[in-house]
Protein backbone atom coordinates (compact mmCIF):
# COMPACT_ATOMS: atom_id res chain seq x y z
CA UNK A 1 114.59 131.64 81.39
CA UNK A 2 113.28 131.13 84.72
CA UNK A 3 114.84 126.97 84.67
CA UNK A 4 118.23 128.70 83.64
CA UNK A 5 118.22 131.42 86.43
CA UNK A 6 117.21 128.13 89.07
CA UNK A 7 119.69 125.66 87.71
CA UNK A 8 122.12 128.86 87.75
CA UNK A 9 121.21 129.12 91.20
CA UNK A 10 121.27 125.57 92.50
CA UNK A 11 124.75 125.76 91.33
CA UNK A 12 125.91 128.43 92.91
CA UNK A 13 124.45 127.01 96.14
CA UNK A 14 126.94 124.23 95.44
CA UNK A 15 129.64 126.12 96.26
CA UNK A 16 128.98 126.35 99.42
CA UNK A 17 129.00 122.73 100.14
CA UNK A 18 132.25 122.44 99.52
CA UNK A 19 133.21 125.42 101.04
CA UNK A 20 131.94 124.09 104.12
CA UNK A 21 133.74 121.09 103.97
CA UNK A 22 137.43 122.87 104.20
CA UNK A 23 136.38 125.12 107.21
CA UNK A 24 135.72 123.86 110.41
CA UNK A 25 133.47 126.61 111.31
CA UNK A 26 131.75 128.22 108.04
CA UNK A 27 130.73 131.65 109.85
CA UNK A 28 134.31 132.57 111.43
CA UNK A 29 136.12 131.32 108.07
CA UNK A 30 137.72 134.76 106.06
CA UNK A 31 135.31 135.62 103.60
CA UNK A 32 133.69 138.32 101.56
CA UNK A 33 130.00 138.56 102.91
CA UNK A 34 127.00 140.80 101.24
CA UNK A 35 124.42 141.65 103.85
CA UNK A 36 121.02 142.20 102.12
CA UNK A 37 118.61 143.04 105.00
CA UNK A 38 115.49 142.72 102.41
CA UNK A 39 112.38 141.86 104.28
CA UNK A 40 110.48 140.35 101.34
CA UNK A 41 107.41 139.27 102.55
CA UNK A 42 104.15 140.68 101.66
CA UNK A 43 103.96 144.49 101.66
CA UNK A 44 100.14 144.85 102.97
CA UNK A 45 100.87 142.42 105.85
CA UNK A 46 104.49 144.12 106.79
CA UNK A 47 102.31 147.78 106.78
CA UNK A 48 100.82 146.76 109.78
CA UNK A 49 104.21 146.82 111.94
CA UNK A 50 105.19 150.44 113.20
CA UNK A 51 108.52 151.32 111.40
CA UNK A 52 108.86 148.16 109.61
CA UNK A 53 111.34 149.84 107.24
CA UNK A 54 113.88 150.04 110.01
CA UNK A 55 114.16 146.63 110.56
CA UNK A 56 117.07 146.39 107.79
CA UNK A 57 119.12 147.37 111.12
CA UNK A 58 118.52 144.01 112.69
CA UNK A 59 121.03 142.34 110.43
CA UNK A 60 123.43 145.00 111.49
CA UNK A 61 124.77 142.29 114.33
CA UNK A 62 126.67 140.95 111.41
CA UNK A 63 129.28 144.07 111.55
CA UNK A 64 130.52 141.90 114.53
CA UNK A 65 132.07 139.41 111.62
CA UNK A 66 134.49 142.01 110.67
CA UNK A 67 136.45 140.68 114.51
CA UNK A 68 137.87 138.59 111.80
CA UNK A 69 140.72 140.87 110.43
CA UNK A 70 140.55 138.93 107.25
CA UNK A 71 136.53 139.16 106.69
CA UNK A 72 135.30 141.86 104.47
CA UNK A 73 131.69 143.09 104.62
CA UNK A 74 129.23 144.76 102.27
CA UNK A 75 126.05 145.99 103.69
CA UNK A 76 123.45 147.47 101.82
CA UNK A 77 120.31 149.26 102.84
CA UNK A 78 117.46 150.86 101.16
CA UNK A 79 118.29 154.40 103.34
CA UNK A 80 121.62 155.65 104.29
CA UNK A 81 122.13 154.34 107.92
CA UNK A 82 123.00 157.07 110.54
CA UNK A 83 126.89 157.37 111.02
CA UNK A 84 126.96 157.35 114.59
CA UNK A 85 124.59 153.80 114.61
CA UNK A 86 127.64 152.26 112.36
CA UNK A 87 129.99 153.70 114.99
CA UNK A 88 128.47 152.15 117.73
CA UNK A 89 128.85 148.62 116.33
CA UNK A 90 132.49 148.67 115.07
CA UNK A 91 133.37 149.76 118.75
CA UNK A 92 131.72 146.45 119.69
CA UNK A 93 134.98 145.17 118.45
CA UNK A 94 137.46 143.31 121.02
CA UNK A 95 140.89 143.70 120.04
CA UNK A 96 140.12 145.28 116.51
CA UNK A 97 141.23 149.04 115.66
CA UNK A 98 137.98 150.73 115.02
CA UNK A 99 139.95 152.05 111.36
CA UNK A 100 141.04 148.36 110.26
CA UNK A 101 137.28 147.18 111.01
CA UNK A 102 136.03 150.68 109.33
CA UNK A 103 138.26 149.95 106.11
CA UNK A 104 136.93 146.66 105.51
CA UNK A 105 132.90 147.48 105.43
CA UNK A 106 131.67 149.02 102.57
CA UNK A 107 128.07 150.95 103.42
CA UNK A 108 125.52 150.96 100.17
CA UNK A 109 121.83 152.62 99.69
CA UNK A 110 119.51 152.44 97.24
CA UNK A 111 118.32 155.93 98.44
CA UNK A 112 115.21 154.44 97.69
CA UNK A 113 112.07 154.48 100.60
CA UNK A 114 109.22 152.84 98.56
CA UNK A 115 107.31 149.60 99.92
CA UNK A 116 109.26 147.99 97.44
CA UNK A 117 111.74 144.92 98.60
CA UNK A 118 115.39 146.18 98.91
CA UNK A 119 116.20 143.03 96.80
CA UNK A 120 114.21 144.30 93.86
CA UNK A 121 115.72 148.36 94.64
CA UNK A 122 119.14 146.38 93.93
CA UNK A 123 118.29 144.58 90.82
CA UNK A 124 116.76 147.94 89.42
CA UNK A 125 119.87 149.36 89.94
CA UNK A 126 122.60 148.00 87.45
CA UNK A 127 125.29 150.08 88.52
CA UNK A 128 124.85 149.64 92.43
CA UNK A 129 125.05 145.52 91.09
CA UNK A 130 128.33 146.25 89.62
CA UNK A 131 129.61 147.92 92.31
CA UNK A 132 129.16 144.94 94.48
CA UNK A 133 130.27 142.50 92.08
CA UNK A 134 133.55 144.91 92.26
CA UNK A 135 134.05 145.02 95.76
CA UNK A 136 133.92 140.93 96.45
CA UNK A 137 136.04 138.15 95.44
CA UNK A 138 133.55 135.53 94.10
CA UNK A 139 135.44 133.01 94.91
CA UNK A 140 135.47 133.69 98.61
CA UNK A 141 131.79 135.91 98.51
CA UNK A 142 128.27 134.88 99.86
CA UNK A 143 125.31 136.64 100.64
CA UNK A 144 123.09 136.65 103.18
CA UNK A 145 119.29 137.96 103.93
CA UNK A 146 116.43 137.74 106.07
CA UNK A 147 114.24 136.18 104.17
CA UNK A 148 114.81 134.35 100.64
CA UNK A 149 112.56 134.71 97.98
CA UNK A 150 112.61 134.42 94.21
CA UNK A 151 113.96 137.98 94.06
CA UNK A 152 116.72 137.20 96.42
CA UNK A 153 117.69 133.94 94.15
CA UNK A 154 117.89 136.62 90.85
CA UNK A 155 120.23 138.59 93.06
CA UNK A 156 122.67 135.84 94.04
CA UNK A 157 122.69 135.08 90.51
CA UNK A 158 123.12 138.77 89.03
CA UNK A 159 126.29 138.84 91.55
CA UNK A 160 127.60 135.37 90.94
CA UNK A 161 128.03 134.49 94.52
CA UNK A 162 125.89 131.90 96.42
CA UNK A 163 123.15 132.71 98.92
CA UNK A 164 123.36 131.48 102.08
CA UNK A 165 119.64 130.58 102.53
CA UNK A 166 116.66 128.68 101.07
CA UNK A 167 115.41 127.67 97.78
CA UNK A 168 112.77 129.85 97.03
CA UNK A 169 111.19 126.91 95.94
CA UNK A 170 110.95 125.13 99.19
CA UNK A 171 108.85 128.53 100.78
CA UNK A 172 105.95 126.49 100.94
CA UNK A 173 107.28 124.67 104.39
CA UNK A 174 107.93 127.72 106.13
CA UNK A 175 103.86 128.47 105.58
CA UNK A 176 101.39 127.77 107.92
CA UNK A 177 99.86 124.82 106.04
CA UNK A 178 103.11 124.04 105.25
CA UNK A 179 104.52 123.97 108.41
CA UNK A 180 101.63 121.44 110.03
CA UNK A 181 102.37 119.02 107.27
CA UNK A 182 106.43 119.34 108.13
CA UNK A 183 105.16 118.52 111.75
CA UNK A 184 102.89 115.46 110.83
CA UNK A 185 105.74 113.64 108.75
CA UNK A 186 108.26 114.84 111.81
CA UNK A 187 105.70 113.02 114.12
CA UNK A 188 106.34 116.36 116.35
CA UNK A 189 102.74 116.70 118.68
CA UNK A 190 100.95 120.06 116.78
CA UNK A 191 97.12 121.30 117.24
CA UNK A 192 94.10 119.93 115.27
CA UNK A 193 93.69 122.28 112.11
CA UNK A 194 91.97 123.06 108.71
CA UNK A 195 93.88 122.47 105.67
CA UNK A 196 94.47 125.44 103.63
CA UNK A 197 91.49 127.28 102.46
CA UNK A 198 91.18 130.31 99.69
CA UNK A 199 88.04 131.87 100.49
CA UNK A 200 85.86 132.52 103.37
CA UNK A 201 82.97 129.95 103.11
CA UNK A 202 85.12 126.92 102.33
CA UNK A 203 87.27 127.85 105.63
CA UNK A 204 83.44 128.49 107.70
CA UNK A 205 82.79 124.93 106.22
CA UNK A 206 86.25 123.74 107.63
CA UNK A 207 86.49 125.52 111.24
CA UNK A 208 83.03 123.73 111.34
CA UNK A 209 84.40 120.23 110.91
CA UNK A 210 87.22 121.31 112.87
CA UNK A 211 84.55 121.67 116.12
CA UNK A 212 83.24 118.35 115.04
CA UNK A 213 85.89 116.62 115.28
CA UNK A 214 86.39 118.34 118.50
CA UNK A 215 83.02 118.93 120.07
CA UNK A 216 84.71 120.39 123.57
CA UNK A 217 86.75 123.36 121.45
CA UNK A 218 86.26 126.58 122.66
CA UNK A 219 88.56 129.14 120.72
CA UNK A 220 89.91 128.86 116.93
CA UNK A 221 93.15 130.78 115.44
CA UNK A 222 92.69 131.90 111.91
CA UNK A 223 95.76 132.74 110.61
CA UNK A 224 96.83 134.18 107.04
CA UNK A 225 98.97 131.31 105.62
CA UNK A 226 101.94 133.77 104.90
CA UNK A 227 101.14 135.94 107.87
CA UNK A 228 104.11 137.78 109.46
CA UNK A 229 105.00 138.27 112.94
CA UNK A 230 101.66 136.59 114.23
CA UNK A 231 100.30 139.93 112.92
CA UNK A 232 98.11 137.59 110.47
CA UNK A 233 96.33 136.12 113.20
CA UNK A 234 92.86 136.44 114.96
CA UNK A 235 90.68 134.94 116.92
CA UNK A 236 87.81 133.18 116.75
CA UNK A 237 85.48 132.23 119.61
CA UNK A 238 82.91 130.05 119.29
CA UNK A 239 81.82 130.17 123.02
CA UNK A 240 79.23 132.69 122.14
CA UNK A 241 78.05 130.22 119.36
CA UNK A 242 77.56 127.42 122.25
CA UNK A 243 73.31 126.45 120.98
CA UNK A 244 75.60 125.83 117.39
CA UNK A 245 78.07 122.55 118.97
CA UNK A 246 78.07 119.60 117.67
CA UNK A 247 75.11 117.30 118.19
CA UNK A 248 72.96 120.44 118.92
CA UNK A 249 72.21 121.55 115.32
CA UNK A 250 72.99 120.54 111.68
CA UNK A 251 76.58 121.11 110.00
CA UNK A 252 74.74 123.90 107.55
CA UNK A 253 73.41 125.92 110.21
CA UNK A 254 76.80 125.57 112.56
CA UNK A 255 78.90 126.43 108.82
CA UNK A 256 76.64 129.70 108.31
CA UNK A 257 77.10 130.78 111.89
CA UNK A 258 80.48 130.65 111.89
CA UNK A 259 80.76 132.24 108.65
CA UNK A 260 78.75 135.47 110.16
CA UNK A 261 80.93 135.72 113.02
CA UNK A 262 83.86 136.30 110.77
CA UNK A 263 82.96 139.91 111.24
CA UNK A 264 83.48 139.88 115.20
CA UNK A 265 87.01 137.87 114.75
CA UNK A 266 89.76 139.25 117.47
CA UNK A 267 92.61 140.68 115.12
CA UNK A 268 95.99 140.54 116.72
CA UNK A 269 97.08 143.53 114.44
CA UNK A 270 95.68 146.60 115.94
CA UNK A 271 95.15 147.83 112.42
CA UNK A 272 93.41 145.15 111.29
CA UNK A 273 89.52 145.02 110.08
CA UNK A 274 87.59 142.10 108.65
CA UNK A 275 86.84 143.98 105.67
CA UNK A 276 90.46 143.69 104.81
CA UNK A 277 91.59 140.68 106.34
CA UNK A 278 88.72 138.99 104.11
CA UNK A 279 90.01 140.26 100.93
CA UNK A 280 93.42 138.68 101.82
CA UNK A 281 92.08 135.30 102.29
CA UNK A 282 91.79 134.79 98.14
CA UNK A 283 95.72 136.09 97.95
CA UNK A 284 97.11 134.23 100.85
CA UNK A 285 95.21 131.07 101.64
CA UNK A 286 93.54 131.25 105.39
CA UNK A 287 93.89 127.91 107.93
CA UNK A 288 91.83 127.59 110.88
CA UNK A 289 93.62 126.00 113.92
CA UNK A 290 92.51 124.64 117.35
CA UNK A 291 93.37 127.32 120.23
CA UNK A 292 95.16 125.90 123.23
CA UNK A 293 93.68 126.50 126.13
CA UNK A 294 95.37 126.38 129.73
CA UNK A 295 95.78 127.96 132.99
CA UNK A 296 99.00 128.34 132.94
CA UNK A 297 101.08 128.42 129.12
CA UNK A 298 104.29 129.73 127.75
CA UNK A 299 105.45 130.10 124.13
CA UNK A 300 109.24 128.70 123.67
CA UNK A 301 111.09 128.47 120.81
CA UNK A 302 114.21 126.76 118.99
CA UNK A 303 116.23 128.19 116.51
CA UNK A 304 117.91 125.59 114.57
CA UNK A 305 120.29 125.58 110.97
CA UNK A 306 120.42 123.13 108.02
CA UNK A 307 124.29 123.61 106.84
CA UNK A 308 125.40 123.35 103.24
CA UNK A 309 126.58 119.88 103.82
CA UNK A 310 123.01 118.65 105.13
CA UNK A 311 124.02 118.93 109.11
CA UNK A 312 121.48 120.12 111.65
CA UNK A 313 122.80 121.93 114.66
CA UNK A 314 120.42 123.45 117.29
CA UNK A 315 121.53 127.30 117.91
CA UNK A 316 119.15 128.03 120.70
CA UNK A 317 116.13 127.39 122.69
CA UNK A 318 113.86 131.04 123.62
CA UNK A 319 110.72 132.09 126.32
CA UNK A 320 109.26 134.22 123.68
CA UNK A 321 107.25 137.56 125.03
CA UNK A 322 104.12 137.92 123.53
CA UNK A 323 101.75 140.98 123.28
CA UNK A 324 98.13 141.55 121.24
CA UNK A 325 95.10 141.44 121.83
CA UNK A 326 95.18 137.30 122.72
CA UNK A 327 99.46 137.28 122.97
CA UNK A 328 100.21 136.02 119.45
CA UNK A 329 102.12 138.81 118.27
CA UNK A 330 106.34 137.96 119.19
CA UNK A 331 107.47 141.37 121.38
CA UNK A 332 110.90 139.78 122.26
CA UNK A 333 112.50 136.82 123.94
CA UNK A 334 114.13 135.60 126.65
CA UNK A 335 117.37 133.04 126.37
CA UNK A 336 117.57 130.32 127.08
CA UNK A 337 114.13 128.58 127.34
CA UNK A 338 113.42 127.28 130.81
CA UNK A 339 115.43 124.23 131.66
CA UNK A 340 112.92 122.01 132.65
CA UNK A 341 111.42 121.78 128.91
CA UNK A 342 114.49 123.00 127.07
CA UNK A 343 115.80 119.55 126.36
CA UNK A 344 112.26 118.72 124.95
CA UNK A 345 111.60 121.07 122.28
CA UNK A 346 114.98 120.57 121.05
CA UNK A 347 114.87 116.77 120.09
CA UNK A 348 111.25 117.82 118.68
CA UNK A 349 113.02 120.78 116.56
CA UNK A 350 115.70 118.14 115.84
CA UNK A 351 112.73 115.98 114.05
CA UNK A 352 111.48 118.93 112.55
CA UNK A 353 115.31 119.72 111.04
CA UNK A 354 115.62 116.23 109.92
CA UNK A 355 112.34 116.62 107.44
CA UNK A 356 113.12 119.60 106.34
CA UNK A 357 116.94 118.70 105.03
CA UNK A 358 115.37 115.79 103.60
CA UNK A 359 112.90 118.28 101.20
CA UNK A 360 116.58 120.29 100.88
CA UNK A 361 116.10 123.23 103.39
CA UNK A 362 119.24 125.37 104.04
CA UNK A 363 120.18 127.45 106.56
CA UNK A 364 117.89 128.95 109.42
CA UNK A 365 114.89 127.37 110.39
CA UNK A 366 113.10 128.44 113.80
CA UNK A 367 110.12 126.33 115.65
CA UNK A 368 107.52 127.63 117.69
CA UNK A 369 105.94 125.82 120.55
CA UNK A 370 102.89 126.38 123.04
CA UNK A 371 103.55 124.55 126.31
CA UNK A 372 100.56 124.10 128.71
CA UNK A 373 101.49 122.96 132.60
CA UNK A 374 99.42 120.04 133.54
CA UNK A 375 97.61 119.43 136.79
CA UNK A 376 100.10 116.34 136.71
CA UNK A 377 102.97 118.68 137.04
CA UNK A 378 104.34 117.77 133.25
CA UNK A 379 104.38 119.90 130.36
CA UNK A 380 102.55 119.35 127.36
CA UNK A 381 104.15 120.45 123.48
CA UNK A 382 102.13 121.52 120.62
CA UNK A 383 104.53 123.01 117.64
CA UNK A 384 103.06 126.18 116.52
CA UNK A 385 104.97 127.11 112.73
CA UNK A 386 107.76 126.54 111.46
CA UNK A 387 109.61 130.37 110.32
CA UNK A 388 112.34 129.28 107.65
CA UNK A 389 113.63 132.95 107.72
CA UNK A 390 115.99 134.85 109.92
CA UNK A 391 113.24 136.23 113.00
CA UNK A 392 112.85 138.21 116.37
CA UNK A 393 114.99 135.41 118.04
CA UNK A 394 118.10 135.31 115.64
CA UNK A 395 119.79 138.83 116.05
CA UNK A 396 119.85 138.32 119.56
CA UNK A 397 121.38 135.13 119.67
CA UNK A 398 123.68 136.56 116.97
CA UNK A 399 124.93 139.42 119.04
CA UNK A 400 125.50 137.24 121.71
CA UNK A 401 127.69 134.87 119.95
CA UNK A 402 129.95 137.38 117.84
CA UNK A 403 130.68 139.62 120.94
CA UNK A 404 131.62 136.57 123.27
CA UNK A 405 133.10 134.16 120.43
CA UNK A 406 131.16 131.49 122.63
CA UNK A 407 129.66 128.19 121.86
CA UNK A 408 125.92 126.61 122.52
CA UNK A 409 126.11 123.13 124.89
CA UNK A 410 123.21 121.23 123.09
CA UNK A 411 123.58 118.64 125.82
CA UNK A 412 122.50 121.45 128.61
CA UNK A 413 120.84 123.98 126.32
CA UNK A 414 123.55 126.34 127.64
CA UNK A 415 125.59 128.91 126.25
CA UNK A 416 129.24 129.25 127.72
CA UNK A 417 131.70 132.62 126.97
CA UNK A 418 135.05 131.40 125.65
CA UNK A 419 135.71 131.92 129.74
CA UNK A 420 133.87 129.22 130.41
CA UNK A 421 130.72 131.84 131.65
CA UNK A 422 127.02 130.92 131.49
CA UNK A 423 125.47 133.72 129.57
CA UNK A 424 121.70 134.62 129.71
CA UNK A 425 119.54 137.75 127.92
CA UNK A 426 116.65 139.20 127.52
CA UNK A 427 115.95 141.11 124.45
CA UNK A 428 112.78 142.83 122.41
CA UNK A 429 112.35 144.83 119.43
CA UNK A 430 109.60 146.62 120.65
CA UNK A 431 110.78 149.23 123.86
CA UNK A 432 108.34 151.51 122.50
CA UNK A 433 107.06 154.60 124.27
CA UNK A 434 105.56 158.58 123.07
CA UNK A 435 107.96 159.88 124.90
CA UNK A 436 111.01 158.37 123.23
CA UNK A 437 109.34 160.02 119.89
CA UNK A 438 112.30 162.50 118.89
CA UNK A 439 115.44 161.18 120.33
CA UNK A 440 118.03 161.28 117.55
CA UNK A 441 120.51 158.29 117.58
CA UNK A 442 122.91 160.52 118.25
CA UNK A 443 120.63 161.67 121.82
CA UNK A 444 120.68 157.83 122.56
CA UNK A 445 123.80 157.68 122.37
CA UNK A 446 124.39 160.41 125.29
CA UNK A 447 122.05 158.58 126.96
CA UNK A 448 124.13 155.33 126.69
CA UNK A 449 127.47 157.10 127.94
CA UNK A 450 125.79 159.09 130.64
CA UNK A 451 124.16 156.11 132.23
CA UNK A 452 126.99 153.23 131.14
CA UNK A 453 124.23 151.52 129.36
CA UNK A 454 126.90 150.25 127.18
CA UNK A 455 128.16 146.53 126.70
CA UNK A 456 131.25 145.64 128.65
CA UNK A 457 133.60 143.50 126.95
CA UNK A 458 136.03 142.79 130.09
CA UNK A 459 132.67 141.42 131.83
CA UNK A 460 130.28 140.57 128.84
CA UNK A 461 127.83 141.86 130.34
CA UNK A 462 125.46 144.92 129.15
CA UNK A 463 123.23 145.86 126.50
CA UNK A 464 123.17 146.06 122.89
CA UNK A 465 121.01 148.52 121.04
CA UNK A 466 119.72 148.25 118.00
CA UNK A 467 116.60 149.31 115.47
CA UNK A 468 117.71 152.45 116.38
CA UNK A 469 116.35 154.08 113.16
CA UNK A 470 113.32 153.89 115.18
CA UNK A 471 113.42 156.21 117.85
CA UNK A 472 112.59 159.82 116.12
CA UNK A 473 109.72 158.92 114.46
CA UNK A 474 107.73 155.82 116.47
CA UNK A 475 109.31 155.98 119.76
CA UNK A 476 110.51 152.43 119.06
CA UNK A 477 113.75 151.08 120.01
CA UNK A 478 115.77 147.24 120.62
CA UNK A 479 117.81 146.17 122.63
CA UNK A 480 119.48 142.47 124.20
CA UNK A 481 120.31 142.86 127.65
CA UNK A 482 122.73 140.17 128.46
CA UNK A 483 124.44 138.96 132.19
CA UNK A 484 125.62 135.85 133.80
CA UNK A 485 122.56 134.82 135.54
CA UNK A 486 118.58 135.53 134.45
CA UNK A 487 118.17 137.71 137.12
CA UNK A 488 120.95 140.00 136.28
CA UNK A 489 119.82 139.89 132.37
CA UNK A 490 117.11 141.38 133.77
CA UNK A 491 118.02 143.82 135.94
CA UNK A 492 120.88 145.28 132.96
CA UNK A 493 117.36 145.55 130.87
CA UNK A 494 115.09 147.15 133.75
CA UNK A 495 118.15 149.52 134.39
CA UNK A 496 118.53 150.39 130.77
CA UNK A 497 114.80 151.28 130.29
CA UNK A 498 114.59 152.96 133.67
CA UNK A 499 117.56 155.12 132.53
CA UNK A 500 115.71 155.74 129.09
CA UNK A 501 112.68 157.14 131.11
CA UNK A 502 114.26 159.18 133.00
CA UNK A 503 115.67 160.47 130.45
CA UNK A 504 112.74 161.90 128.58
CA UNK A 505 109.82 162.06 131.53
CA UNK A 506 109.75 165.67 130.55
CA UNK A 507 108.49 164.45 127.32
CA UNK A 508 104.82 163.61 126.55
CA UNK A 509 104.17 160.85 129.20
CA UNK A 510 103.11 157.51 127.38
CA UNK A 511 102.32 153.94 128.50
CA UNK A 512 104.59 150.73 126.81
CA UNK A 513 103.66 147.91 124.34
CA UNK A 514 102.11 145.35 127.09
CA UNK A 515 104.19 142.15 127.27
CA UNK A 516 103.57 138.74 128.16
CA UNK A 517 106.78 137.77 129.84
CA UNK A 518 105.43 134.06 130.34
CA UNK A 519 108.51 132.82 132.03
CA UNK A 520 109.09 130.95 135.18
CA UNK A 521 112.59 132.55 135.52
């Protein structure tokens, strides 16, 4: 059974390729697109994100397909989404009547809030499958999701249209083991690591051949091999453990001391406690990885795509902002990367692209880097992981290219507005304050008219809100601030949250998620 549902798969993936082939560009071609904003990772490790089930609304940037009058769009979601949230998208719209975009999205809910995936909701539900399969033409239908997974495959398959995404079966490279062997056969510069390890003395044994091999290390990252969000990470320092180095005592003693400091490891989810992050290590696998030190270090990343017909194209280069307890944890980002390493870590993503459509990766792929500013003046590259999954960086980037209909120069690492514009942003999913706790969509949406928070079309120039599910219960909101220079991306976003403030100051006072902006901007 299983073969028959891949092999029923594969061939429905085939499709694409030759749909590709007859369009010049596959995204803007008339089609019949289901939007399946399942986050299918592991439940345990997604509880430790603060309204987690609202981030179905990050896919929500694909309403901005239906500028095509000819595309049709079904969008399901395990919650009815507010009606004034759909609103606010469709009048995105340039030159589209808000009824003709209205009339061509059809809005589905499991009316189901358990931990369980939204892909699995849908394939418990035989009559909300039908009712899909009804409202596409197969022959023109794909699907789309954040993440793919082998529940996402049995979906494509129960609807008969192709998924525009990953073989489950290739999952393994988008790991964090995974992801350092994908760098070693790209020849792409990475850090010194473990290789994957199932329970907690084996990886004590391995961190402690890690520090002999490197006798100077100070720091280790031990990270949950299908960790989410850098929420699966902690740190491990062995600076206290400095009568333990190499060449001052044996390998045993060194391998027990390391395994009793497990206990005192750094989490980067607040959440987190050994006792559980330990029992995890048996379920997920555990690598340990050398921690880059530096003075001065910022975290960029590339977002790339693997098309149907085996292309790689580069869709972006990001400063990420980072938060946590050592900044591992991805806040939001900041577009594009800085120019004087842009360039870089795109021909290094371009090797990493390369493997993975050899192994047959489709779709999204997105590489992150540390860069560390030498005393020399040049930068140095180590490739973090590899996320083969839709992520923080993609639904800005999204946004940005739907509303402006523009295109990304890989030769400059620029994106130009069909005008001929630069365009620049700064976005986060994680505006998150006590005092927002409360505000209705509907409130933000005074908020937004009061204070012209709202994106400008004639200029492109504003802000786009989204995650807006968030706000009443966690205080939590997105947005992607976007101008036509850094410095005005940035004042649109300090204006915006200034405005949001103001707003509700009469509201219990509270202090923001601390970010790392790490740019040189």
């Amino acid at each position: 059974m299983e073969s028959n549902v891949s092999e029923r798969f594969r061939q429905l993936q085939a499709q694409l390729r030759d749909r590709w082939s007859s369009v010049e560009e596959f995204e803007m071609y008339d089609a019949d697109i289901v939007v399946v904003p399942s986050i299918s990772v592991d439940q345990r490790e997604l509880l430790k994100i603060e309204g987690f089930f609202h981030y179905e609304e990050r896919l929500l940037f694909s309403l901005i397909r239906l500028r095509n009058p000819r595309t049709r769009l079904v969008f399901v979601t395990s919650q009815p989404l507010h009606p004034s949230v759909i609103d606010y998208y469709l009048q995105l719209l340039p030159g589209i009547p808000f009824s003709h975009a209205r009339d061509r999205l059809l809005l589905l809910s499991t009316y189901d809030s358990s931990l369980q995936t939204l892909s699995q909701k849908i394939l418990d539900r035989p009559r909300l499958l039908e009712r899909i399969r009804q409202a596409v033409n197969p022959d023109r239908a794909y699907m789309i999701c954040y993440n793919s997974t082998t529940t996402e495959r049995d979906l494509s398959v129960q609807l008969g249209i192709p998924l525009y995404a990953l073989d489950p079966e290739l999952l393994i490279w988008g790991t964090k083991s995974g992801s350092r062997q994908i760098f070693a056969e790209a020849g792409v510069p990475h850090p010194d690591g473990t290789p994957l390890m199932w329970n907690e003395k084996d990886l004590a044994v391995a961190i402690a051949e890690l520090w002999e091999r490197q006798s100077d290390l100070q720091r280790v990252v031990v990270k949950l091999n299908e960790g989410f969000s850098g929420e699966g990470n902690a740190l491990l320092d062995l600076r206290p453990l400095a009568e333990y180095r190499p060449g001052a005592t044996t390998h045993a003693q060194r391998v027990t001391q390391i395994y009793d400091r497990f206990v005192d490891l750094k989490f980067e989810s607040k959440a987190e406690t050994w006792e559980n992050y330990g029992s995890r290590i048996p379920e997920l696998g555990a690598i340990g990885e050398a921690f880059i030190e530096g003075e001065t270090k910022l975290s960029p990343s590339v977002q790339g795509r693997i098309t149907p017909s085996g292309n790689i194209e580069i869709l972006s280069t990001h400063d990420q902002i980072l938060g946590g307890p050592s900044g591992q944890i991805y806040l939001g980002c900041r577009f594009p990367a800085d120019e004087v390493y842009r360039l870089t870590i795109q021909d290094l993503s371009l090797k990493v692209g390369r493997v993975l459509a050899e192994k047959g990766a489709l779709e999204r792929f997105g590489v992150d880097f540390i860069a560390v500013h030498q005393p020399s003046g040049e930068w140095e590259f180590h490739a973090i992981e590899i996320n083969l999954r839709k992520g923080g960086t993609t639904h800005p980037f999204m946004t940005l290219k739907f509303l402006t209909n523009g295109r990304y120069d890989l030769s400059s690492g620029s994106f130009y507005s069909q005008q001929g514009r630069a365009k620049y942003y700064m976005a986060t999913d994680n505006l998150q304050k006590p005092q927002y706790q409360g505000l209705l969509p509907n409130d933000l949406m005074d908020i937004i008219a009061h204070h012209q928070l709202h994106f400008d079309t004639s200029t492109e120039t504003g802000t786009v809100f989204h995650l807006m599910g968030c706000l009443s219960e966690f205080g939590k909101l997105g947005l992607t601030s976007i101008g036509n220079s850094p410095q005005q991306a940035e004042d649109i976003y300090r204006h915006v949250v200034k405005a949001i403030d103001d707003e509700t100051k009469s509201n219990a006072p509270g202090q923001a998620v601390s970010m790392h902006w790490n740019s040189r901007y």
